[in-house]
PDB file of N, CA and C in Angstrom:
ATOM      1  N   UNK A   1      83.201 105.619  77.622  1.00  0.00           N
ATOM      2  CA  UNK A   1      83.567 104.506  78.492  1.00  0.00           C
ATOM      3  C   UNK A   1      84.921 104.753  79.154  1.00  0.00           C
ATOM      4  N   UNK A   2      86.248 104.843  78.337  1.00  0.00           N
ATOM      5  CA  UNK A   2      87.635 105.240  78.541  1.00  0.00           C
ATOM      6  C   UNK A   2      87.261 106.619  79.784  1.00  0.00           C
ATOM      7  N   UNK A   3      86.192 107.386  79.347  1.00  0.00           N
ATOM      8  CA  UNK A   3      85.975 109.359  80.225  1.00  0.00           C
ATOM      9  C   UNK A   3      86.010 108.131  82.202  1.00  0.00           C
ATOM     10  N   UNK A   4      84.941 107.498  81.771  1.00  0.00           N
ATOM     11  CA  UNK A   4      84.292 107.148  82.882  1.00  0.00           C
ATOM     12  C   UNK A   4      85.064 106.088  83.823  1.00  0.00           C
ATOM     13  N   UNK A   5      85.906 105.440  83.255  1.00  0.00           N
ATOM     14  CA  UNK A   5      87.245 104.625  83.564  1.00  0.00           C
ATOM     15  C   UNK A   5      87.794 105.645  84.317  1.00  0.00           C
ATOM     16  N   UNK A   6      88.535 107.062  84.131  1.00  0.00           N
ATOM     17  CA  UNK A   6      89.971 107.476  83.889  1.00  0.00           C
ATOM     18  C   UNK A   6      89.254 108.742  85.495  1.00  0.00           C
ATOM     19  N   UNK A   7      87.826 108.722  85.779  1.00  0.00           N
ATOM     20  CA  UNK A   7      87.390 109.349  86.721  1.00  0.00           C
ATOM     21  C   UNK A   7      86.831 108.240  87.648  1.00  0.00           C
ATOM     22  N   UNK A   8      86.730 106.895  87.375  1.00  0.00           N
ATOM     23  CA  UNK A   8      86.299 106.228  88.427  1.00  0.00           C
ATOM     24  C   UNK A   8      87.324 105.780  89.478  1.00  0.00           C
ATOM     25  N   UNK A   9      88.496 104.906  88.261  1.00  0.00           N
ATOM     26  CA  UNK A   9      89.704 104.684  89.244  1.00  0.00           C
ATOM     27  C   UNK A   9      90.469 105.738  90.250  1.00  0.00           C
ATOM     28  N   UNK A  10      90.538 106.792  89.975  1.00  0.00           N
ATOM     29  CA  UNK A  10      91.191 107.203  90.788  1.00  0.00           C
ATOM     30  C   UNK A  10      90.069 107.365  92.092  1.00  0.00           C
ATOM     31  N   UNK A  11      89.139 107.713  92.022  1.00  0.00           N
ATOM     32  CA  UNK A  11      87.948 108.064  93.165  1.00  0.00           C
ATOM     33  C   UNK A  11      88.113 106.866  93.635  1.00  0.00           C
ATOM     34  N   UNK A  12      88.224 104.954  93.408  1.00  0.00           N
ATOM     35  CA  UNK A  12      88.288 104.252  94.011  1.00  0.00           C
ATOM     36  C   UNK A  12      89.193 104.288  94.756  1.00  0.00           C
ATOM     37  N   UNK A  13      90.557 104.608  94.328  1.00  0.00           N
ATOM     38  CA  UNK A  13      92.015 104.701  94.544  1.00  0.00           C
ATOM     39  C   UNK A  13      92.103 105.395  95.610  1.00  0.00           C
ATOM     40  N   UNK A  14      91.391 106.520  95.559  1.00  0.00           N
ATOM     41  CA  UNK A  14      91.322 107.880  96.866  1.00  0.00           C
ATOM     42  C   UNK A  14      90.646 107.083  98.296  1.00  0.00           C
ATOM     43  N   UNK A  15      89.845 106.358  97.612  1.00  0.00           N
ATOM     44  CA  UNK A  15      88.990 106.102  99.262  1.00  0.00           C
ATOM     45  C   UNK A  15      89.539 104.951  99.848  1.00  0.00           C
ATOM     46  N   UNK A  16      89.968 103.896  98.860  1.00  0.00           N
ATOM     47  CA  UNK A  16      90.526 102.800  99.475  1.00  0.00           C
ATOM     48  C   UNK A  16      92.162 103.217 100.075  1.00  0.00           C
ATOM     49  N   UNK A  17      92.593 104.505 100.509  1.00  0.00           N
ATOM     50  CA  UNK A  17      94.032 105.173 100.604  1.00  0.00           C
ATOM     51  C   UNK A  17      93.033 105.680 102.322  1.00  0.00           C
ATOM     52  N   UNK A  18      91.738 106.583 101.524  1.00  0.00           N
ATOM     53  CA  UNK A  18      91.545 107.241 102.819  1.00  0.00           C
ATOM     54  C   UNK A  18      91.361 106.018 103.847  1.00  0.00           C
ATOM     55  N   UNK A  19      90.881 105.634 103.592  1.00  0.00           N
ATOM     56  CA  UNK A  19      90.008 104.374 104.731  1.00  0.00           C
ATOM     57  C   UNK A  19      90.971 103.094 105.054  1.00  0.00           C
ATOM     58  N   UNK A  20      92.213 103.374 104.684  1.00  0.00           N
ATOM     59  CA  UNK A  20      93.356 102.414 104.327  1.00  0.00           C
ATOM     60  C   UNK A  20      93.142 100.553 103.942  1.00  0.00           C
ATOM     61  N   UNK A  21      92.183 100.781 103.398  1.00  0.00           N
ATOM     62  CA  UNK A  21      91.974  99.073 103.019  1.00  0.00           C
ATOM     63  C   UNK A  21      93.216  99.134 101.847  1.00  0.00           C
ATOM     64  N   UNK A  22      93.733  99.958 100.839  1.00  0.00           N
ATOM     65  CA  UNK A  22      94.854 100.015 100.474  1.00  0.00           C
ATOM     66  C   UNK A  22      95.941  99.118 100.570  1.00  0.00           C
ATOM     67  N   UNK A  23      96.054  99.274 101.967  1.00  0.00           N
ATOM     68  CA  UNK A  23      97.173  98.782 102.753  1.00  0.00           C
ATOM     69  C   UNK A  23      97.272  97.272 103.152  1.00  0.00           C
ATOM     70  N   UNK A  24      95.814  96.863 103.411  1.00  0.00           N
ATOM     71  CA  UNK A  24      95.616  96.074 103.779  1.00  0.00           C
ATOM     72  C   UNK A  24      95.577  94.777 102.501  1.00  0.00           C
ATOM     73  N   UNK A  25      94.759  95.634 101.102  1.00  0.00           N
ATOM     74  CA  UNK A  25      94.653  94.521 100.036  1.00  0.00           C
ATOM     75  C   UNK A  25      96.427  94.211  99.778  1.00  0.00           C
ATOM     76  N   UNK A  26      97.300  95.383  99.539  1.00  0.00           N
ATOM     77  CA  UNK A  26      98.232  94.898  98.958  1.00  0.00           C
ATOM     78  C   UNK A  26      99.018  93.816 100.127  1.00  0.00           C
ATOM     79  N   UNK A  27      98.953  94.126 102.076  1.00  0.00           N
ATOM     80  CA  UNK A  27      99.339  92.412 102.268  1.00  0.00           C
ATOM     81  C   UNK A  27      99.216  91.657 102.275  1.00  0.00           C
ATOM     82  N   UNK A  28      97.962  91.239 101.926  1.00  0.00           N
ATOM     83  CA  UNK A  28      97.084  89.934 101.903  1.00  0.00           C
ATOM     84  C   UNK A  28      96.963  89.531 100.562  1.00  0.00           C
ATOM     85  N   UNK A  29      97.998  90.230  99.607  1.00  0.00           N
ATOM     86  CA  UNK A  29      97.752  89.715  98.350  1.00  0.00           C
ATOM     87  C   UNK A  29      98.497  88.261  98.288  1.00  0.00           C
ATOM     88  N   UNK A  30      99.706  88.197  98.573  1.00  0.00           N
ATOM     89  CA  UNK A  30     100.298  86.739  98.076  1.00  0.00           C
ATOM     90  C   UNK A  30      99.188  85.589  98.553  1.00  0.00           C
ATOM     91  N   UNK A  31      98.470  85.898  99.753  1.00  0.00           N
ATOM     92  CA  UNK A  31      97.497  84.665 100.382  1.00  0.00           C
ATOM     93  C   UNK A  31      96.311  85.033  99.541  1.00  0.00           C
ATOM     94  N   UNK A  32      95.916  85.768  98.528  1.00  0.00           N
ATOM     95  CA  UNK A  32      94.573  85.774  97.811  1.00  0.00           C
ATOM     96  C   UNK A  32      95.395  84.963  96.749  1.00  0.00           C
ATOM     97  N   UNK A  33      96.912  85.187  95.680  1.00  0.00           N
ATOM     98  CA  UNK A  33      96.675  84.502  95.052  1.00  0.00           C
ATOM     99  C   UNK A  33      97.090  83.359  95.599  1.00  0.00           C
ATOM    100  N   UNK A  34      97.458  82.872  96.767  1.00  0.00           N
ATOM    101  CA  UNK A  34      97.840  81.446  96.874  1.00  0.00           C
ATOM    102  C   UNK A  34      96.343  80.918  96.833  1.00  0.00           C
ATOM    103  N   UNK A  35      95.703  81.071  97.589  1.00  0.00           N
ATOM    104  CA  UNK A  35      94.157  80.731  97.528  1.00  0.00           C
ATOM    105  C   UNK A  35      93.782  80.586  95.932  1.00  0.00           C
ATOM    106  N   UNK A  36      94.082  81.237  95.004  1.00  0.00           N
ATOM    107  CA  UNK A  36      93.458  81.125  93.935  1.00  0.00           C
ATOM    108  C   UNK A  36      93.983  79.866  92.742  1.00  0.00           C
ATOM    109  N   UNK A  37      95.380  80.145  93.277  1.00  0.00           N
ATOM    110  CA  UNK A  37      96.468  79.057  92.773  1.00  0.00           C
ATOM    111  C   UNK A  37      95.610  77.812  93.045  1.00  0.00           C
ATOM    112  N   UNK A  38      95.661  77.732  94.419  1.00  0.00           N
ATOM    113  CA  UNK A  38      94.878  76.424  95.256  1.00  0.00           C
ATOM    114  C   UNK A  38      93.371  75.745  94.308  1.00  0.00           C
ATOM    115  N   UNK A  39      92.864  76.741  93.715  1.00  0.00           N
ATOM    116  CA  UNK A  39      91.328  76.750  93.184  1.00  0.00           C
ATOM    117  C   UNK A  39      91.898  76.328  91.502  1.00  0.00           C
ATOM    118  N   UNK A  40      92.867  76.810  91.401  1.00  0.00           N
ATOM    119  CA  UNK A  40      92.948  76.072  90.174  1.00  0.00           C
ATOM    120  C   UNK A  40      93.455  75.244  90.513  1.00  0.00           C
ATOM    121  N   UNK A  41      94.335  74.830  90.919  1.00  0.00           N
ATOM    122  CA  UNK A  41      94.819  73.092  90.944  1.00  0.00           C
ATOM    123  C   UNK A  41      94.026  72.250  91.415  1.00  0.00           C
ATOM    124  N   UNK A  42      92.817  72.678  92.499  1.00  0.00           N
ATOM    125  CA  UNK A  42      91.780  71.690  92.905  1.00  0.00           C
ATOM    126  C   UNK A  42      91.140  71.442  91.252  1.00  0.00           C
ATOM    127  N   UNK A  43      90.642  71.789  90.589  1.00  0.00           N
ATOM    128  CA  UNK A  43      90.399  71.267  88.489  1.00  0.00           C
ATOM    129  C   UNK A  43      90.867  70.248  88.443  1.00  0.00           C
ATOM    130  N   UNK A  44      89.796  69.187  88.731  1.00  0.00           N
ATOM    131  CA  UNK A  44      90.201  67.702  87.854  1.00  0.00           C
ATOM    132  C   UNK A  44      91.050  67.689  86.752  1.00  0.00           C
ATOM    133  N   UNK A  45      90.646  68.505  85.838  1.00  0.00           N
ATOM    134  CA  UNK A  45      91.762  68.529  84.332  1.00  0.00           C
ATOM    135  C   UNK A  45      92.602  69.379  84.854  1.00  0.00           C
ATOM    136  N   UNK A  46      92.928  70.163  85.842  1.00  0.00           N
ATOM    137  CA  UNK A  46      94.522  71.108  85.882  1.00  0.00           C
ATOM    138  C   UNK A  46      95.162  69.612  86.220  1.00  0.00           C
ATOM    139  N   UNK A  47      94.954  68.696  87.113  1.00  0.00           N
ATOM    140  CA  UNK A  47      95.953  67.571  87.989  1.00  0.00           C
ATOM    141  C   UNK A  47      96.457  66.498  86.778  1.00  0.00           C
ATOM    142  N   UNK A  48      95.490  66.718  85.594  1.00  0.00           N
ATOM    143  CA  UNK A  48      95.767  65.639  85.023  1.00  0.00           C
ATOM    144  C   UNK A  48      96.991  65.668  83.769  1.00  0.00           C
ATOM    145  N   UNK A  49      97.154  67.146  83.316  1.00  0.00           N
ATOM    146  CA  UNK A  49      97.720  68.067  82.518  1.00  0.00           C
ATOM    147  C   UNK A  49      99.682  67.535  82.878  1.00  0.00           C
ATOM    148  N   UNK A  50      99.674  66.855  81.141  1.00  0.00           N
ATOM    149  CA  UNK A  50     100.759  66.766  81.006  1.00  0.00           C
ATOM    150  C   UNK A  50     101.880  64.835  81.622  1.00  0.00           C
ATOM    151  N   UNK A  51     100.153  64.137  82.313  1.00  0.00           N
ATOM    152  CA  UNK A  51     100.750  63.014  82.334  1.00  0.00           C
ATOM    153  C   UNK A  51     100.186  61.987  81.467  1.00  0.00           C
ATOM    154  N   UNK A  52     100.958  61.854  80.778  1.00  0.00           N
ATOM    155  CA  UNK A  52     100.813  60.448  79.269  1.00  0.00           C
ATOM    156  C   UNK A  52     101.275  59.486  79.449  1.00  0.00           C
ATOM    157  N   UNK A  53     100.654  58.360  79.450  1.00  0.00           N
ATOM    158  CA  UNK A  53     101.184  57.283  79.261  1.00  0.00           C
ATOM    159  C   UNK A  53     101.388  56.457  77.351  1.00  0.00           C
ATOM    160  N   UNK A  54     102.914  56.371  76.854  1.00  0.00           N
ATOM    161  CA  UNK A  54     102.540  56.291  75.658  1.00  0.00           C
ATOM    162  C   UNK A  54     102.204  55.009  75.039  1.00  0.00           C
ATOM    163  N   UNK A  55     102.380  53.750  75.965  1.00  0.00           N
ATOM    164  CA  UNK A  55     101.959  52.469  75.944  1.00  0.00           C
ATOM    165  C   UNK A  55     101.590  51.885  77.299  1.00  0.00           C
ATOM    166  N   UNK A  56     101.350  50.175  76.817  1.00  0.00           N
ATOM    167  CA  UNK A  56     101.789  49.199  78.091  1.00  0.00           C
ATOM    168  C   UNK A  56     102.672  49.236  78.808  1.00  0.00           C
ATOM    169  N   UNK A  57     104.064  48.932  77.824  1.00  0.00           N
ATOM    170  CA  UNK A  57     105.012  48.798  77.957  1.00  0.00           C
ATOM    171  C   UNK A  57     105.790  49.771  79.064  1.00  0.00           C
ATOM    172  N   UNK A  58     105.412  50.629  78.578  1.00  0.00           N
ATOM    173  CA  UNK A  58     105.522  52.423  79.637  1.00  0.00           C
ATOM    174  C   UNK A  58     105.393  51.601  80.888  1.00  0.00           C
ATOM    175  N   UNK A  59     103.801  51.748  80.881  1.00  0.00           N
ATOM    176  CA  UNK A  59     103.309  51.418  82.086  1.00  0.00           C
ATOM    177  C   UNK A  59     103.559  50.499  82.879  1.00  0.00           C
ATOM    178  N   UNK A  60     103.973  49.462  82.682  1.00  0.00           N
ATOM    179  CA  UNK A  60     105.076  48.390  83.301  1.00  0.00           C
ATOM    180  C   UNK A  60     105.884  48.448  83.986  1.00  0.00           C
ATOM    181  N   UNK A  61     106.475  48.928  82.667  1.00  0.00           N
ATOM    182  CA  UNK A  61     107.974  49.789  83.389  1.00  0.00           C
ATOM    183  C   UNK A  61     107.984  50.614  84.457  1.00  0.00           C
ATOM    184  N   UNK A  62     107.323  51.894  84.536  1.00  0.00           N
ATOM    185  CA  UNK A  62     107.159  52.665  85.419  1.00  0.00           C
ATOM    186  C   UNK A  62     107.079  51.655  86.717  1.00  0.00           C
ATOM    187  N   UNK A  63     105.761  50.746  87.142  1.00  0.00           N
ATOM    188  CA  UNK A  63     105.887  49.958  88.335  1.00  0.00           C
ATOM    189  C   UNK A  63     106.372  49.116  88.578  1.00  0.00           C
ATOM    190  N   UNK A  64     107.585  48.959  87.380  1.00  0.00           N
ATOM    191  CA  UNK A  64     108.886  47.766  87.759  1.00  0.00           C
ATOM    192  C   UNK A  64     108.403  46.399  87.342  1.00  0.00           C
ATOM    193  N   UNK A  65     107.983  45.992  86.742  1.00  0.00           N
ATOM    194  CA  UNK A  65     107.120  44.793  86.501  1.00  0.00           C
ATOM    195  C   UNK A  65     107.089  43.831  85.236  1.00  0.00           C
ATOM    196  N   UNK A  66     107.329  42.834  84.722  1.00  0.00           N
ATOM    197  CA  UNK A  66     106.816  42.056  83.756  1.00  0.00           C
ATOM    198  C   UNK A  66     105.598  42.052  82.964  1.00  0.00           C
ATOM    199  N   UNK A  67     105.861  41.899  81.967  1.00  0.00           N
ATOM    200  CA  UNK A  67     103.913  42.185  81.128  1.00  0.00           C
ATOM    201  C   UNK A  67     103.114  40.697  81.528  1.00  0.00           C
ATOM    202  N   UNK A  68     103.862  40.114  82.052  1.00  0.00           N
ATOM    203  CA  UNK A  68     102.971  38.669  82.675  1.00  0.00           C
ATOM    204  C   UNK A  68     102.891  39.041  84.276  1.00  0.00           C
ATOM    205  N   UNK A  69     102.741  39.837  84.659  1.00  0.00           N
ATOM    206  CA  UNK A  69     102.416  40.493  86.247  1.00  0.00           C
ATOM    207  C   UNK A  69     100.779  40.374  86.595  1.00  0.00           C
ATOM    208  N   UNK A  70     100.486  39.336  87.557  1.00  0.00           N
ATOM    209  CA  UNK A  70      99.259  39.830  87.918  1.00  0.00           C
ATOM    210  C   UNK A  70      99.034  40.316  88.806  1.00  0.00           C
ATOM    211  N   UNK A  71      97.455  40.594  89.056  1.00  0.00           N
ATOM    212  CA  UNK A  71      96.410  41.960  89.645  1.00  0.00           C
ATOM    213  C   UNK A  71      97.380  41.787  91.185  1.00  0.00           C
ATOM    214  N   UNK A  72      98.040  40.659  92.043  1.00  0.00           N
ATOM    215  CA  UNK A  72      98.592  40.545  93.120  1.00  0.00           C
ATOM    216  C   UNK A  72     100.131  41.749  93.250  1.00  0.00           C
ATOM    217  N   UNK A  73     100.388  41.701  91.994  1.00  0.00           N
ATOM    218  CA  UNK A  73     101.934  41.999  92.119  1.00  0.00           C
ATOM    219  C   UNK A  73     101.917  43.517  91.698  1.00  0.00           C
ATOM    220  N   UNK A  74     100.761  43.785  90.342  1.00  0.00           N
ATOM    221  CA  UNK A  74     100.633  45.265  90.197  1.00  0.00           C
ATOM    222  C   UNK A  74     100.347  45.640  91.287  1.00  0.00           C
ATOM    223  N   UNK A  75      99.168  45.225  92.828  1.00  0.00           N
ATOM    224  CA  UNK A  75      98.910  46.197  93.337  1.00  0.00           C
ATOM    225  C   UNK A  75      99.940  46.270  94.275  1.00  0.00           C
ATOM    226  N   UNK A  76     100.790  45.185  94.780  1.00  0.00           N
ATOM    227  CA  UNK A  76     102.206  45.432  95.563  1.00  0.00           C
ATOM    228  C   UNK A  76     102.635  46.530  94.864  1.00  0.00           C
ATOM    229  N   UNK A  77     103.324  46.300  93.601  1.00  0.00           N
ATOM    230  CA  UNK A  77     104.032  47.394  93.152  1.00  0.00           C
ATOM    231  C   UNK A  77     104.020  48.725  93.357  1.00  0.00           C
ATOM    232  N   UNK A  78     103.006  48.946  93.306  1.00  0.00           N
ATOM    233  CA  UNK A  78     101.948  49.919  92.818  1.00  0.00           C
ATOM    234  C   UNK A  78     101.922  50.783  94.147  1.00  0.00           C
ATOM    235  N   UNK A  79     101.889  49.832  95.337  1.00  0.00           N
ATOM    236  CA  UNK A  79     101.692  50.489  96.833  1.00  0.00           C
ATOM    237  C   UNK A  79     102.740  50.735  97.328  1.00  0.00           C
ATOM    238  N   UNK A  80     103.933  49.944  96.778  1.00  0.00           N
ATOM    239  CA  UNK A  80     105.558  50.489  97.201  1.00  0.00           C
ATOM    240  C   UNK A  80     105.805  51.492  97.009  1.00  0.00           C
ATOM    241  N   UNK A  81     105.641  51.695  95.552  1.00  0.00           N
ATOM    242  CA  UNK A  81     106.611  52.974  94.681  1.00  0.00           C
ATOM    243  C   UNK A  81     105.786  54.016  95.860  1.00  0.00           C
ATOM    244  N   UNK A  82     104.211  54.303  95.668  1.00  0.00           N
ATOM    245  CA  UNK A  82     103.505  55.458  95.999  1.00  0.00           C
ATOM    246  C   UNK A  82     103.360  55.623  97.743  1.00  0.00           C
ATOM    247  N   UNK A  83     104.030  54.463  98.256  1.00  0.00           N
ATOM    248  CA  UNK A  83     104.448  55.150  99.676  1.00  0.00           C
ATOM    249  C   UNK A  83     105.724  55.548  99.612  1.00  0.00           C
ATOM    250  N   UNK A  84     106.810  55.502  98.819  1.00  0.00           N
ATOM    251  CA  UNK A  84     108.192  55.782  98.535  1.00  0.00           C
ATOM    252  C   UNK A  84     108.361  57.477  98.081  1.00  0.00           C
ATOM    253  N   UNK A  85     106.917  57.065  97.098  1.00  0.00           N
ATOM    254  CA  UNK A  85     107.046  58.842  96.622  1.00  0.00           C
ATOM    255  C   UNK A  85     106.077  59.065  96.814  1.00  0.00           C
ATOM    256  N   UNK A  86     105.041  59.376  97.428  1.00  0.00           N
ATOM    257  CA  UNK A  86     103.781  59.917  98.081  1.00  0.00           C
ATOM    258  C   UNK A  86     104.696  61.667  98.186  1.00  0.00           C
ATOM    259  N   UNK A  87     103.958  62.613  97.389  1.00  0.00           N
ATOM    260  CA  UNK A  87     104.304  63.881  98.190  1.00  0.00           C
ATOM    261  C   UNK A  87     104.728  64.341  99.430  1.00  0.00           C
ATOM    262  N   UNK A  88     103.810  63.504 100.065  1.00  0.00           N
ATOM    263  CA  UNK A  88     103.259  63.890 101.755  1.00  0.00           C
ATOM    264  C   UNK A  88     104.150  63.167 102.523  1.00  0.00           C
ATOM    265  N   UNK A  89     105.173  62.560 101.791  1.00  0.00           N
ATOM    266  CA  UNK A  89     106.323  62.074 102.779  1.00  0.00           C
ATOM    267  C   UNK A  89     107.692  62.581 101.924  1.00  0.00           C
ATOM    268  N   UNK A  90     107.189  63.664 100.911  1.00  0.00           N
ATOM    269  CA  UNK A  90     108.407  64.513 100.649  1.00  0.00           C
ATOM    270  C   UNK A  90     109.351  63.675  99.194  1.00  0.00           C
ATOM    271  N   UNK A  91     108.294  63.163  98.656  1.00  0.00           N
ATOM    272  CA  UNK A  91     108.300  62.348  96.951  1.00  0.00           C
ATOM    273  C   UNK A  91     107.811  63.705  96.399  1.00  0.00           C
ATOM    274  N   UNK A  92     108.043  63.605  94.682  1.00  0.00           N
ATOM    275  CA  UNK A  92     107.851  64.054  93.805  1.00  0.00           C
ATOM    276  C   UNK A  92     105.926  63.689  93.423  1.00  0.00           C
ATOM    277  N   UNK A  93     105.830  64.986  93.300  1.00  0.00           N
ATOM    278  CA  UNK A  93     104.235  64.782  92.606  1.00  0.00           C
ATOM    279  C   UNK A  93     104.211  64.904  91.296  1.00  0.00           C
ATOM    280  N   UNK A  94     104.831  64.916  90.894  1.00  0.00           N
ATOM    281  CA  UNK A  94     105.307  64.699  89.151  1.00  0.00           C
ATOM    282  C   UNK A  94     105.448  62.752  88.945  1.00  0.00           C
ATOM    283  N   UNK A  95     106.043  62.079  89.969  1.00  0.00           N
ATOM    284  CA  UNK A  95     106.336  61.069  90.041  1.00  0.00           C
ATOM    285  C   UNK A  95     105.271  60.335  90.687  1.00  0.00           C
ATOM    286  N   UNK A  96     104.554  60.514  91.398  1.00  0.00           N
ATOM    287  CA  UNK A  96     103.450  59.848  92.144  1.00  0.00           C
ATOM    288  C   UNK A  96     102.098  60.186  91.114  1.00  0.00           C
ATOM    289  N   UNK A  97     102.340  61.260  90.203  1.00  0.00           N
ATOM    290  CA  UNK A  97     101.125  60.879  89.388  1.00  0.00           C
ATOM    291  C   UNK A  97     101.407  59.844  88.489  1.00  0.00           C
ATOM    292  N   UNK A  98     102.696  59.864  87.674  1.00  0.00           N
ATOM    293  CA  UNK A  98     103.633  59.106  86.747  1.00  0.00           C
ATOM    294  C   UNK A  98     102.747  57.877  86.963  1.00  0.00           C
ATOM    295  N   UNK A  99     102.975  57.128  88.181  1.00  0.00           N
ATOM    296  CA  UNK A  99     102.805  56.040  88.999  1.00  0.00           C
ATOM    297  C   UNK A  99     101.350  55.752  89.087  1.00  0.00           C
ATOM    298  N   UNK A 100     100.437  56.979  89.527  1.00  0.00           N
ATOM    299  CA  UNK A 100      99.051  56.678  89.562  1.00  0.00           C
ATOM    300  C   UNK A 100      98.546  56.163  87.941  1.00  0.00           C
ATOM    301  N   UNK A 101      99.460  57.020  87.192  1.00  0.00           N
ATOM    302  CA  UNK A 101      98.839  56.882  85.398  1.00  0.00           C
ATOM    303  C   UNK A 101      99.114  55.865  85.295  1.00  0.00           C
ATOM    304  N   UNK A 102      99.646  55.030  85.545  1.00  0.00           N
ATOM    305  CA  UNK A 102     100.109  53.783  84.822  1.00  0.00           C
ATOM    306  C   UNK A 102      99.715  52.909  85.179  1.00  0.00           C
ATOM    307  N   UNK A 103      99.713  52.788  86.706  1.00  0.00           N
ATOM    308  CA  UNK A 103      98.423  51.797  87.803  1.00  0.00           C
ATOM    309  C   UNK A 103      97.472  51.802  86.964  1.00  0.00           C
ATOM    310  N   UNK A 104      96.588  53.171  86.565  1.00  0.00           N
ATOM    311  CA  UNK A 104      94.895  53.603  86.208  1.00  0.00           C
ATOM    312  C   UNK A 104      95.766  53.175  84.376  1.00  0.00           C
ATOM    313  N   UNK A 105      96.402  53.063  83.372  1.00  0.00           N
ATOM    314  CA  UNK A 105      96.726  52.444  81.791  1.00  0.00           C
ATOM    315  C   UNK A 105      96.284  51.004  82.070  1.00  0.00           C
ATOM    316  N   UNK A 106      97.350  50.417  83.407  1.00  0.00           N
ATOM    317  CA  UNK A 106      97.279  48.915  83.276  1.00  0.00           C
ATOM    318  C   UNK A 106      96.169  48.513  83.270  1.00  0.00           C
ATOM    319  N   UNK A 107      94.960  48.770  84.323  1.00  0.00           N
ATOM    320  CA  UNK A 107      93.534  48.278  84.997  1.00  0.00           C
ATOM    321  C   UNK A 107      92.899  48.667  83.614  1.00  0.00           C
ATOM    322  N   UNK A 108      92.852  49.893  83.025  1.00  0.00           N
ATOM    323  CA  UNK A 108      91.648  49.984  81.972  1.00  0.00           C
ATOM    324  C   UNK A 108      92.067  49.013  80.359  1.00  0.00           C
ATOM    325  N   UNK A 109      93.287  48.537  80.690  1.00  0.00           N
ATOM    326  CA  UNK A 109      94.121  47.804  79.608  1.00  0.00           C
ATOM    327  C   UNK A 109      93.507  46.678  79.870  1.00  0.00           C
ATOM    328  N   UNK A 110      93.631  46.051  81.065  1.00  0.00           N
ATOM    329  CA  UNK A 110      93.242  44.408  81.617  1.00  0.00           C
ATOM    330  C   UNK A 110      91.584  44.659  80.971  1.00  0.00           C
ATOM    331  N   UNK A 111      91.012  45.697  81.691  1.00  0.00           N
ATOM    332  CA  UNK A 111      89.810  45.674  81.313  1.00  0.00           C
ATOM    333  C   UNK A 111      89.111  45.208  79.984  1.00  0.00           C
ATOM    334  N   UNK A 112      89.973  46.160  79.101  1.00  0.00           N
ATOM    335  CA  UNK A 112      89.199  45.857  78.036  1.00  0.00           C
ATOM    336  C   UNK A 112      89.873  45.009  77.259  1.00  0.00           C
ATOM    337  N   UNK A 113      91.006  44.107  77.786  1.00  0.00           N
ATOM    338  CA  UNK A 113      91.083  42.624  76.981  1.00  0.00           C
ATOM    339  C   UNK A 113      90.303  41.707  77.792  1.00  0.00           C
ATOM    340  N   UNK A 114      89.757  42.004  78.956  1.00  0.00           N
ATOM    341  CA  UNK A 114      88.770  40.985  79.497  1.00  0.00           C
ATOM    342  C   UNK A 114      89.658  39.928  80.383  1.00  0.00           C
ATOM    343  N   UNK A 115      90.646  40.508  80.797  1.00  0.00           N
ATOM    344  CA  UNK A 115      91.431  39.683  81.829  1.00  0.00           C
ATOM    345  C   UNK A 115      90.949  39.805  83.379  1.00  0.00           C
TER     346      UNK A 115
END
């Protein structure tokens, strides 16, 4: 296996030099891995990696709010902060998920006390 390795690579090596695609893979490399970068972060579970919410209380906090806040004032809140820090107007995406987690703690919280 190792014989057939140690005579293949270089014969690849030779033709992709003669025919200069060589040249060509190594500039187009940073845009293959940005592309690939891109393919992993599109992963539902890569986006979600690393944001916890460790209570209510958290979650409150984060959108500025009282634990007697209702569904009117979370979703104000909620739409301030994330046009404030929306990436796409040059916010933190560390912080605009922060914000999405805690929006998506509160709603499945209300939920299942049946509020």
């Amino acid at each position: 296996m190792t014989i057939l390795l140690l005579i293949f690579v270089p014969i690849v090596l030779a033709l992709l030099i003669k025919f200069k695609i060589l040249g060509y893979i190594i500039y187009l490399l940073p845009y293959i891995l940005r592309v690939f970068s891109r393919v992993k972060q599109s992963n539902p579970n890569y986006s979600r990696q690393n944001i916890d919410i460790s209570g209510i209380e958290e979650a409150y906090e984060i959108l500025g709010l009282t634990m007697d806040a209702n569904d009117e004032e979370i979703d104000h809140a909620y739409k301030e902060l994330i046009r404030k820090n929306h990436p796409d107007v040059g916010g933190s995406e560390y912080i605009a998920k922060k914000i999405n987690a805690a929006r998506e703690y509160i709603i499945k919280n209300q939920q299942t006390r049946g509020r």
